[in-house]
N, C-alpha and C. Protein backbone atom coordinates (compact mmCIF):
# COMPACT_ATOMS: atom_id res chain seq x y z
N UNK A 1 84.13 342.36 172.18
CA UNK A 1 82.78 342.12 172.62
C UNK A 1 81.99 341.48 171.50
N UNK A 2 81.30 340.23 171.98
CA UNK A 2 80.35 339.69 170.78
C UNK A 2 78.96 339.70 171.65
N UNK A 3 77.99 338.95 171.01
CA UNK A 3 76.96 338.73 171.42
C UNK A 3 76.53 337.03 171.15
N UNK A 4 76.63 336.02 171.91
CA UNK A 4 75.91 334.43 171.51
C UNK A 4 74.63 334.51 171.90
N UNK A 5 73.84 333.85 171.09
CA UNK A 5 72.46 333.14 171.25
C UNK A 5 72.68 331.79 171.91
N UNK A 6 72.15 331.65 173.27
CA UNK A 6 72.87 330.21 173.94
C UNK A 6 71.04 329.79 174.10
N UNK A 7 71.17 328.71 173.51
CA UNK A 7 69.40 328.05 174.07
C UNK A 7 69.53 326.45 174.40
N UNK A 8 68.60 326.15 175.49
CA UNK A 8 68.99 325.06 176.08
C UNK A 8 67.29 324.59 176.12
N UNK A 9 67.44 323.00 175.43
CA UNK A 9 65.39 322.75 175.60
C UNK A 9 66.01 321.12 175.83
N UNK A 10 64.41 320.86 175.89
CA UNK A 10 64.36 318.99 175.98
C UNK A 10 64.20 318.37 174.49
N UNK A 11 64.14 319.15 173.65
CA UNK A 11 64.49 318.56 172.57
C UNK A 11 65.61 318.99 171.59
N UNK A 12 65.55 318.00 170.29
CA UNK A 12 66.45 318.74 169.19
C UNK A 12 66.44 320.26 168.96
N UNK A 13 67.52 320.86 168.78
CA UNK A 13 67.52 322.47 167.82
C UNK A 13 68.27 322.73 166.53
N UNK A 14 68.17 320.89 166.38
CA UNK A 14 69.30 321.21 164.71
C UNK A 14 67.98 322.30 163.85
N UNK A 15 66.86 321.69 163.77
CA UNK A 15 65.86 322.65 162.72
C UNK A 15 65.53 323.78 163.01
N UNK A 16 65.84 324.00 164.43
CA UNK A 16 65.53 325.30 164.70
C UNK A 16 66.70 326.05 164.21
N UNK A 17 67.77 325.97 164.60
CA UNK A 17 68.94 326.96 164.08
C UNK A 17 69.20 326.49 162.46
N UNK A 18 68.72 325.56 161.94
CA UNK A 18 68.72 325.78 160.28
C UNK A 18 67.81 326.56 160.02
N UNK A 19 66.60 326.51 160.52
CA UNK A 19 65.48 327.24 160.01
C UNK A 19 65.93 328.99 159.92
N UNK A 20 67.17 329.53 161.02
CA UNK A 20 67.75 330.80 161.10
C UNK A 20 68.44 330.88 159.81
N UNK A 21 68.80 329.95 159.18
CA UNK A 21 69.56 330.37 157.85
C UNK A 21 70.96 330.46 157.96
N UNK A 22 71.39 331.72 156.84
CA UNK A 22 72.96 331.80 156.65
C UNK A 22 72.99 332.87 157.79
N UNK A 23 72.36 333.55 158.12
CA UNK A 23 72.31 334.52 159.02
C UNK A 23 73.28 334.33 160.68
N UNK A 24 72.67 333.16 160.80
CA UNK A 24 73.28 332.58 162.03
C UNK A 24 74.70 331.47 161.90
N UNK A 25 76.20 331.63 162.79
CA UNK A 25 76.76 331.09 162.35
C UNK A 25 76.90 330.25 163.65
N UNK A 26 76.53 329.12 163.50
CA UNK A 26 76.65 327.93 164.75
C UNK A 26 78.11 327.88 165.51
N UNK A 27 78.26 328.26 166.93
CA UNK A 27 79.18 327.54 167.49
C UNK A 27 79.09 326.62 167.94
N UNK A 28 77.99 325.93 168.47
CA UNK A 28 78.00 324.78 168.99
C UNK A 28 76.21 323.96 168.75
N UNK A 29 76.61 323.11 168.58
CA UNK A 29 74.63 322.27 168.22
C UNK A 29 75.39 320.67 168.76
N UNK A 30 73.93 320.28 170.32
CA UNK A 30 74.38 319.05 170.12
C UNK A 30 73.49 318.76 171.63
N UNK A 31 73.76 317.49 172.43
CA UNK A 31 72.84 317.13 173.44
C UNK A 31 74.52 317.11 174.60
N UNK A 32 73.60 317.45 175.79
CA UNK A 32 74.41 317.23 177.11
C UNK A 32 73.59 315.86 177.81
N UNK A 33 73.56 315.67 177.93
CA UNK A 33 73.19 314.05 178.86
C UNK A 33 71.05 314.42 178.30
N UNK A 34 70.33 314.80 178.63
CA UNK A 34 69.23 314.68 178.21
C UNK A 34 68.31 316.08 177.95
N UNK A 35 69.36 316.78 177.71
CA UNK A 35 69.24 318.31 177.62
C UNK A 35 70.25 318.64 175.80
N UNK A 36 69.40 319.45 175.33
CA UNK A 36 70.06 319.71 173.87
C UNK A 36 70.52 320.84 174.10
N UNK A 37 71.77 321.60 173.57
CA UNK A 37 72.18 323.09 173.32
C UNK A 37 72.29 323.45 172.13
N UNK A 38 72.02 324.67 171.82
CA UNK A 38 72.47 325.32 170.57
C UNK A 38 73.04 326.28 170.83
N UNK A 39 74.57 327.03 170.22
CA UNK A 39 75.18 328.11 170.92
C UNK A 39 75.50 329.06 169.23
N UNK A 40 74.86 330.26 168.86
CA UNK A 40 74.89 330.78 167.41
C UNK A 40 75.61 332.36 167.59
N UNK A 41 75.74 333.13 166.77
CA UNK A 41 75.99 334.42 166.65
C UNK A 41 75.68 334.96 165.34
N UNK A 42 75.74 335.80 165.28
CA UNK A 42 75.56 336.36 164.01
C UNK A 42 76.32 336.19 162.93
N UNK A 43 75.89 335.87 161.77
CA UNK A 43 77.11 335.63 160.90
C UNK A 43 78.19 336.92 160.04
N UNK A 44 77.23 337.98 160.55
CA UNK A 44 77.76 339.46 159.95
C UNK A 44 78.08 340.15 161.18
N UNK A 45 77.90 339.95 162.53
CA UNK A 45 78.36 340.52 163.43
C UNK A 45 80.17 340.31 163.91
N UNK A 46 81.02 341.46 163.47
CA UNK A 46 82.38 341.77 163.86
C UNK A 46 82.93 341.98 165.13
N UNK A 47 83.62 341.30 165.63
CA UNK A 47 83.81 341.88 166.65
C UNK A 47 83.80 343.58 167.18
N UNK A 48 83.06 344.13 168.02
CA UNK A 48 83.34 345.01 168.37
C UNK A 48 82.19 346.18 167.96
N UNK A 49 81.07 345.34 167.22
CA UNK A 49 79.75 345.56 166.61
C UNK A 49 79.14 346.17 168.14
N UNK A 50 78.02 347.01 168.31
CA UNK A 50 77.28 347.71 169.44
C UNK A 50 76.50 346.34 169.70
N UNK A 51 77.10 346.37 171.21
CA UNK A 51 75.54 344.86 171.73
C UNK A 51 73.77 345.01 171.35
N UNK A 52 73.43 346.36 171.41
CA UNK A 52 72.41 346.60 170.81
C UNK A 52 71.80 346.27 169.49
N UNK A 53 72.86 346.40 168.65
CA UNK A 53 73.09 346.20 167.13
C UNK A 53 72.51 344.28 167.18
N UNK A 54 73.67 343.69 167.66
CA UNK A 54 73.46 342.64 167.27
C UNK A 54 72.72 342.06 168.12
N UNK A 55 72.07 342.23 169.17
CA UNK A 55 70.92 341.65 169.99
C UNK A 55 69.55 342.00 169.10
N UNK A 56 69.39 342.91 168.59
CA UNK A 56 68.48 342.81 167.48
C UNK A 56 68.35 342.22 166.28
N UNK A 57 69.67 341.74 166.07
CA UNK A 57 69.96 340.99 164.78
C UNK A 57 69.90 340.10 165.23
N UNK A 58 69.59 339.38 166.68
CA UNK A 58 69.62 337.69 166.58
C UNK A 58 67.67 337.74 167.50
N UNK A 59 67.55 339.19 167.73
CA UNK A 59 66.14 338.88 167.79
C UNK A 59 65.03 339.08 166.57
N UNK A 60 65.69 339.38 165.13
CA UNK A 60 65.08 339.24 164.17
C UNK A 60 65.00 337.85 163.46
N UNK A 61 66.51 337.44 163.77
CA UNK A 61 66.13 335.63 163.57
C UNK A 61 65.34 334.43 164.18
N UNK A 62 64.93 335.53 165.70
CA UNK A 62 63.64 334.18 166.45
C UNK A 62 62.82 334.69 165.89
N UNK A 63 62.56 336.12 165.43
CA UNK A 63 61.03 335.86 165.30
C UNK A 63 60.54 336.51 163.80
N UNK A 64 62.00 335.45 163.04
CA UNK A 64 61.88 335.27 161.28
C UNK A 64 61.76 333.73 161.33
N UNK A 65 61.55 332.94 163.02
CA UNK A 65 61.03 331.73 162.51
C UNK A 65 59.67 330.86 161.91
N UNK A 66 60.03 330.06 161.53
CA UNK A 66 58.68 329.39 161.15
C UNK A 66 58.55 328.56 162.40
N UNK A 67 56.37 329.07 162.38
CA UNK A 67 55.50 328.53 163.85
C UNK A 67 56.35 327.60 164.34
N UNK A 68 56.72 326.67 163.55
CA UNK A 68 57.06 325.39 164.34
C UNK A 68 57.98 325.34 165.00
N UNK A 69 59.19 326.08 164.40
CA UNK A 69 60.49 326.41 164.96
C UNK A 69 60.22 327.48 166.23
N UNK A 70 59.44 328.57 166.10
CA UNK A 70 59.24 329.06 166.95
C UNK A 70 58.73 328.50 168.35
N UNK A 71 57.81 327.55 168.20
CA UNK A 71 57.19 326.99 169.37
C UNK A 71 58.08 326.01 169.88
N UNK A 72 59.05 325.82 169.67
CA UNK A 72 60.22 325.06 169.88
C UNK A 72 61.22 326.09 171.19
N UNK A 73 61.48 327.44 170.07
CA UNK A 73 61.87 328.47 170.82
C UNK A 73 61.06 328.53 171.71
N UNK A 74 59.71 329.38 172.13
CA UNK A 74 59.19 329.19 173.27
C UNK A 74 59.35 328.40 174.30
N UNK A 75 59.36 326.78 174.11
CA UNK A 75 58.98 326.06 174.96
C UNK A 75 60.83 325.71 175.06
N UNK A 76 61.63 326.07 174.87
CA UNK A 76 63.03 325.89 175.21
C UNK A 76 63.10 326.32 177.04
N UNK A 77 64.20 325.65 177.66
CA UNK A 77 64.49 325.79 178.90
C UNK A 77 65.21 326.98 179.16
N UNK A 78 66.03 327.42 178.45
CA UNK A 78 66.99 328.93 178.47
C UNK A 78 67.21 329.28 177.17
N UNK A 79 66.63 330.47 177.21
CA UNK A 79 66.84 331.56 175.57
C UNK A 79 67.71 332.69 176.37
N UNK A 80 69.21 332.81 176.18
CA UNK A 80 69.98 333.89 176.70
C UNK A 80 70.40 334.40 175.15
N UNK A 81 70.91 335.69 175.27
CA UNK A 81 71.17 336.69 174.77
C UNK A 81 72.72 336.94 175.52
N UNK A 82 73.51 336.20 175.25
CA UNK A 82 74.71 336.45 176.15
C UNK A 82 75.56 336.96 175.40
N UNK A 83 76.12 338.52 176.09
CA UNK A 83 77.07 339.67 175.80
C UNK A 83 78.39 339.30 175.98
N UNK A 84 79.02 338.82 175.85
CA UNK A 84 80.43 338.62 176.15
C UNK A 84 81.60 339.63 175.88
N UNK A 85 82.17 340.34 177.14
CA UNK A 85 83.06 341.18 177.61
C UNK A 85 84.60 340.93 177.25
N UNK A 86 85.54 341.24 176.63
CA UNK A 86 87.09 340.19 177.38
C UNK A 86 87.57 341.92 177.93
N UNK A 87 87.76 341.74 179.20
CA UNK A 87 88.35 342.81 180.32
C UNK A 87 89.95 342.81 180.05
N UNK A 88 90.07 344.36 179.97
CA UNK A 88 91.96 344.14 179.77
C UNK A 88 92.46 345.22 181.39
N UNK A 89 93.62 345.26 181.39
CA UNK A 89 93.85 345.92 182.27
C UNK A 89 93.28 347.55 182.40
N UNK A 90 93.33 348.05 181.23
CA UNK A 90 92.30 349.38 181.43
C UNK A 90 91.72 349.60 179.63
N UNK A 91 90.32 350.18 180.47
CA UNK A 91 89.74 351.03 181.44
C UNK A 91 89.71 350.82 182.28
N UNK A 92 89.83 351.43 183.62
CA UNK A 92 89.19 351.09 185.03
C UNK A 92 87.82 350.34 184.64
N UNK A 93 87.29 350.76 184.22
CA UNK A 93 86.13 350.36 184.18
C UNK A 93 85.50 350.17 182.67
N UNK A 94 84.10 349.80 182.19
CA UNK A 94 83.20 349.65 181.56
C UNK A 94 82.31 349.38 181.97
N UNK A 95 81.38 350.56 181.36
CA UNK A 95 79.50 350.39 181.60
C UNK A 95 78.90 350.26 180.19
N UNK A 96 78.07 348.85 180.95
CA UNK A 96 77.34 348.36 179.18
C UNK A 96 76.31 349.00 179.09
N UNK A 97 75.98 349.72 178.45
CA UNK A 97 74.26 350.13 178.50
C UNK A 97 73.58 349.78 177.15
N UNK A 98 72.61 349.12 177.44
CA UNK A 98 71.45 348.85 176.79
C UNK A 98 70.50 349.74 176.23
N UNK A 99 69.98 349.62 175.00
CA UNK A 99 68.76 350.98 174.75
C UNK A 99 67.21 350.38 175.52
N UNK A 100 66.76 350.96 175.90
CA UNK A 100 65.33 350.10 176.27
C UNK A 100 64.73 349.59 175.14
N UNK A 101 64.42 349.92 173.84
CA UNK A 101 64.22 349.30 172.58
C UNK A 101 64.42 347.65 172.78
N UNK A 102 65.66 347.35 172.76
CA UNK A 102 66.57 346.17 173.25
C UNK A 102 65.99 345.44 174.39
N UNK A 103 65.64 345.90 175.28
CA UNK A 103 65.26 345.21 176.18
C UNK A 103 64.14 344.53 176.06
N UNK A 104 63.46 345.71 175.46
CA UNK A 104 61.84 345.05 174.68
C UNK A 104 61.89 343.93 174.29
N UNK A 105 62.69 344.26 173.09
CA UNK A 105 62.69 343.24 171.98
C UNK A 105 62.97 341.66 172.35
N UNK A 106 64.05 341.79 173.45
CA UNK A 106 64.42 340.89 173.78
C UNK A 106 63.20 339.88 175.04
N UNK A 107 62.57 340.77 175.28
CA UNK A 107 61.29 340.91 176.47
C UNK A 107 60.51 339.85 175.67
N UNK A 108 60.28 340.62 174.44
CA UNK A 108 59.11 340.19 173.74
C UNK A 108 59.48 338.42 173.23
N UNK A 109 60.71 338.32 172.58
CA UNK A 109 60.68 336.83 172.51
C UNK A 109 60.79 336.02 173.51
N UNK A 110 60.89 336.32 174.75
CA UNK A 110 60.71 335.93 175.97
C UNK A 110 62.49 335.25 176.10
N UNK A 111 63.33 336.01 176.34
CA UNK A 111 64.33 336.10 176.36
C UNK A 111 64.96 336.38 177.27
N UNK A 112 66.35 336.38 178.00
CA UNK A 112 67.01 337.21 178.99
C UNK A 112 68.57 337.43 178.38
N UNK A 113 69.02 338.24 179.09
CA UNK A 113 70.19 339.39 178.54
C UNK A 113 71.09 338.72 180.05
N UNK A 114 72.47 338.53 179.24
CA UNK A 114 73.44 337.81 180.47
C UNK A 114 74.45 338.59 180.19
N UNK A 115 75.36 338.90 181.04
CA UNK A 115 76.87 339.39 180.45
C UNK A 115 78.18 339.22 181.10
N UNK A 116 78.70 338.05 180.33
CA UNK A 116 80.09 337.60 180.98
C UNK A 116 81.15 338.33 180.33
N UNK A 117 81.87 338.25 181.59
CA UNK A 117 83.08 339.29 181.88
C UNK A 117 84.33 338.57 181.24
N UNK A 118 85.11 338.22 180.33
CA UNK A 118 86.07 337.26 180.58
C UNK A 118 87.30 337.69 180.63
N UNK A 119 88.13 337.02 181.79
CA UNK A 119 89.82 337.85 182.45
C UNK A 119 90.43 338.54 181.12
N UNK A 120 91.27 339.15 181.05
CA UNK A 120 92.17 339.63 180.29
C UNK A 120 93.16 338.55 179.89
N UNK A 121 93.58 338.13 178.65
CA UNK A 121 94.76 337.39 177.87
C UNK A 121 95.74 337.54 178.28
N UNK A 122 96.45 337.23 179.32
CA UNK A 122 97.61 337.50 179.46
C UNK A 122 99.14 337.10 178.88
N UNK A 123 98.85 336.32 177.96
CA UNK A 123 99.73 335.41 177.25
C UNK A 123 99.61 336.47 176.09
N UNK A 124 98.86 337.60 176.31
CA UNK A 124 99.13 338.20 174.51
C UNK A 124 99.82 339.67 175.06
N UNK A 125 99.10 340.78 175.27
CA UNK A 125 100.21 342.20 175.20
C UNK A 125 100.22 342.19 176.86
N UNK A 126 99.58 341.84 177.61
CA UNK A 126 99.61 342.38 179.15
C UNK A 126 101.31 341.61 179.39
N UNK A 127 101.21 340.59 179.54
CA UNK A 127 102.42 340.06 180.17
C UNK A 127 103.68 340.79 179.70
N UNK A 128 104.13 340.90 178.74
CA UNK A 128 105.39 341.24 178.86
C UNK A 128 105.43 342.70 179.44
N UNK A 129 104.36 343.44 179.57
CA UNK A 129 104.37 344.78 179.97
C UNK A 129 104.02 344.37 181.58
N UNK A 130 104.06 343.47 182.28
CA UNK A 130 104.21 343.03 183.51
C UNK A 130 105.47 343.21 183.66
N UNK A 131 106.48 342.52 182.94
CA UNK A 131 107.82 341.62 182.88
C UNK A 131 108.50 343.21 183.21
N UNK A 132 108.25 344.05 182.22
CA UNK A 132 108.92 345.64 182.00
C UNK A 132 108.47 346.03 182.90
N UNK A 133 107.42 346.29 183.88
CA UNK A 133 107.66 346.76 184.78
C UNK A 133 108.30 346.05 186.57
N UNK A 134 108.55 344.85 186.24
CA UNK A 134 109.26 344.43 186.75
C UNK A 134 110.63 344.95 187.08
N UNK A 135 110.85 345.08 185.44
CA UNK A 135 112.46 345.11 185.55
C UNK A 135 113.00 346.30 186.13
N UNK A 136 111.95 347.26 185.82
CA UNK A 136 111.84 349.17 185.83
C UNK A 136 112.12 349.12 187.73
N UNK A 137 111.11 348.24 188.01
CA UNK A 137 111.44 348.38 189.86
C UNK A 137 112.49 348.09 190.60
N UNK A 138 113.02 345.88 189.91
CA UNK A 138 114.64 345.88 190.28
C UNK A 138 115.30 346.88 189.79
N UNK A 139 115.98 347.67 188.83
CA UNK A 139 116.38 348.61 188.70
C UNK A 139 116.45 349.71 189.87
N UNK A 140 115.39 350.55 189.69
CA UNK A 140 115.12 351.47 190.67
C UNK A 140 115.40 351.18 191.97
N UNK A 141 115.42 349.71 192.55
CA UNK A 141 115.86 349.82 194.19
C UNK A 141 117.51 349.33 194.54
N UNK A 142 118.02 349.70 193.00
CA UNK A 142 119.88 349.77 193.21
C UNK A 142 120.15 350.71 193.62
């Protein structure tokens, strides 16, 4: 589980995400046809860090900006806060919960909270433990 800062405006965000510092580590800065993106994370956030944790750590970098950068942030088209999940075969389940603190915070820079789910890797430990139980069933119906 990580957390990206995904922001989407009508203008540049190279100065805005420099203005974040070393703090923020860029995955992506650049224009889609007449729309700019910036896609960041934390540069100290580990995988597996509390979403709470680092949703506050990337809402201390909007609003450690300077006015100018900030009003940039404001007037951006999408400020997400996106949680990113990778789902394995178990738990049955996972529930994300949020502190309300968090929600605030995120409220307050005028922000929204997204959370993608993404499939399980199957090319890494699931598959061959497919394969084994494969074999466990031909077996069993000799």
């Amino acid at each position: 589980m990580n957390v990206d800062l995904d922001m989407v405006a009508h203008v540049p965000l190279d100065g805005l995400v420099e203005a974040m510092g070393e703090r923020a580590f860029v995955l992506y800065i650049g224009n889609k046809g007449r729309k700019y993106e910036a896609h960041v994370e934390l540069a100290s956030s580990p995988m597996g860090m509390p979403a709470d944790r680092t949703i506050m750590g990337l809402v201390s970098l909007v609003k450690g900006l300077p006015r100018r950068y900030r009003r940039i942030w404001d007037s951006a088209k999408s400020r997400v806060f996106n949680v990113g999940i990778e789902a394995g075969l178990e738990p049955h389940s996972y529930a994300l919960r949020l502190d309300q603190r968090t929600i605030d915070a995120v409220a307050e820079v005028r922000g929204d909270v997204v959370v993608t789910v993404y499939a399980p890797d199957v090319n890494r430990s699931s598959m061959p433990l497919r394969k084994n139980r494969a074999a466990v069933r031909k077996k069993s119906r000799r």
